[in-house]
Protein backbone atom coordinates (compact mmCIF):
# COMPACT_ATOMS: atom_id res chain seq x y z
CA UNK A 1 10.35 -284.99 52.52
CA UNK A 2 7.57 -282.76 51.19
CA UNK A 3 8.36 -278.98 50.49
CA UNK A 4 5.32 -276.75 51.87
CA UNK A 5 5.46 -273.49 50.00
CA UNK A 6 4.90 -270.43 52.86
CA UNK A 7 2.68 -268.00 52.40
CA UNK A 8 4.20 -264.08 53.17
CA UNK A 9 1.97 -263.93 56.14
CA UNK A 10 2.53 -267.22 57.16
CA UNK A 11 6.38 -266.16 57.64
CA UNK A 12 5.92 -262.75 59.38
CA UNK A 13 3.14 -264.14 61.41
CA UNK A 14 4.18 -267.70 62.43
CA UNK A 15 1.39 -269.09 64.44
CA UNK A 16 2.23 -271.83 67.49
CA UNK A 17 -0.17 -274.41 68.43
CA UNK A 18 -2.63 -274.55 71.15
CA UNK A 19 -1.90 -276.95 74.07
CA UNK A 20 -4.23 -275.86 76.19
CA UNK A 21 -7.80 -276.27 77.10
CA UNK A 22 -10.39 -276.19 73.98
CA UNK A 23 -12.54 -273.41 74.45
CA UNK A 24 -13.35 -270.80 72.10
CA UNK A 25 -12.30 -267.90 74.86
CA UNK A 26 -9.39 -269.54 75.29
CA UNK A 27 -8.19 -270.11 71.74
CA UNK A 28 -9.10 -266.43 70.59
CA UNK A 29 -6.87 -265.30 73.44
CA UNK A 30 -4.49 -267.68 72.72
CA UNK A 31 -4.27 -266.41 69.08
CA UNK A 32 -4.64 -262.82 70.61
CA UNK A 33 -1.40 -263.61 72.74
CA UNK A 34 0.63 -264.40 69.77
CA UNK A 35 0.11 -261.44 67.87
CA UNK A 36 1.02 -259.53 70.75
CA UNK A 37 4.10 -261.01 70.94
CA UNK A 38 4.92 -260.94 67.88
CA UNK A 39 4.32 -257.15 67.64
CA UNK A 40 6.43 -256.36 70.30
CA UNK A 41 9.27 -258.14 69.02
CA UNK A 42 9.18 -255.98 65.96
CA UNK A 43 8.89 -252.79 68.29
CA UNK A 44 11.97 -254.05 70.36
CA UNK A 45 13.76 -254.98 67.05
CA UNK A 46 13.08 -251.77 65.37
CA UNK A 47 14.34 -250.06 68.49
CA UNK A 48 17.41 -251.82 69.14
CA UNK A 49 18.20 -250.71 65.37
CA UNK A 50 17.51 -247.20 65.87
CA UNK A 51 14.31 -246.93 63.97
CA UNK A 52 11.68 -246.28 66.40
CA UNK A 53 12.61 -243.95 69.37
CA UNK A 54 12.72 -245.35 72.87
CA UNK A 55 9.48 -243.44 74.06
CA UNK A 56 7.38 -244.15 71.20
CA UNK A 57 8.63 -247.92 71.30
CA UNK A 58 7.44 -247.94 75.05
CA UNK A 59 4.25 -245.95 74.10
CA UNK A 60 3.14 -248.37 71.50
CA UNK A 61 3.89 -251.48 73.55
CA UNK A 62 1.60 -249.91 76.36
CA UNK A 63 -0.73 -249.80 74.08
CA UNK A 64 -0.40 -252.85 72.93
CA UNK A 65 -0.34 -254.71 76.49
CA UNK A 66 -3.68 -251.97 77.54
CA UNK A 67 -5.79 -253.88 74.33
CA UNK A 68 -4.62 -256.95 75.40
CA UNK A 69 -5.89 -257.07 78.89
CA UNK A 70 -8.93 -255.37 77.68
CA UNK A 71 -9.58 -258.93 75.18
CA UNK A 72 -8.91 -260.86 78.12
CA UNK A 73 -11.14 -259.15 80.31
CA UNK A 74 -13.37 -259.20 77.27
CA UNK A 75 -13.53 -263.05 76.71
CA UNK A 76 -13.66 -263.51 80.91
CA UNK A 77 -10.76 -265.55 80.97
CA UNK A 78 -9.40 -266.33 84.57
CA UNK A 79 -12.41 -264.63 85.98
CA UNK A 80 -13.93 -267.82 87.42
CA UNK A 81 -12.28 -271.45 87.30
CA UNK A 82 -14.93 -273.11 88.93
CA UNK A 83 -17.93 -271.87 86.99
CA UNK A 84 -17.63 -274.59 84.40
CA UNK A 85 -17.26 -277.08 87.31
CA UNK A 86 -20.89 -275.91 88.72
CA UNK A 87 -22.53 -276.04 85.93
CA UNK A 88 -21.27 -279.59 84.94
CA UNK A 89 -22.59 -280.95 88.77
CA UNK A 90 -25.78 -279.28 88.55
CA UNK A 91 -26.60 -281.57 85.39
């Protein structure tokens, strides 16, 4: 068995793999998604141990979710379904 060293980052930031469809919109978002969650599981944990006050954890998670939705409207992702589809038949 080989022993990977880990970076810092690649410890506080784990990164999943992509399952999905392979498109670059989808893959930002997808990378976009992960940091969110990640973020507000250190919120939540910092709350739950009394380091971050309820209202400011909420706050910051509302911002959080707020720049999220604004990337995803950004990149267009579930605007259309079909458009790809069109474009593909119209070759």
């Amino acid at each position: 068995m080989e022993n990977k060293i880990m970076s810092k980052d690649q410890f506080l930031y784990p990164r999943g793999r992509y399952y999905g469809q392979v498109k670059p919109e989808n893959l930002v978002f997808n990378a976009n998604l992960q940091e969110f969650a990640q973020r507000v599981s250190y919120i939540c944990n910092l709350e739950t141990g009394g380091k971050l006050p309820p209202g400011e954890a909420y706050e910051q998670i509302k911002a959080l979710w707020k720049q999220l939705k604004r990337t995803k409207k950004q990149l267009q992702i579930g605007e259309d379904p079909f458009q790809n589809e069109d474009e593909d038949t119209q070759e």
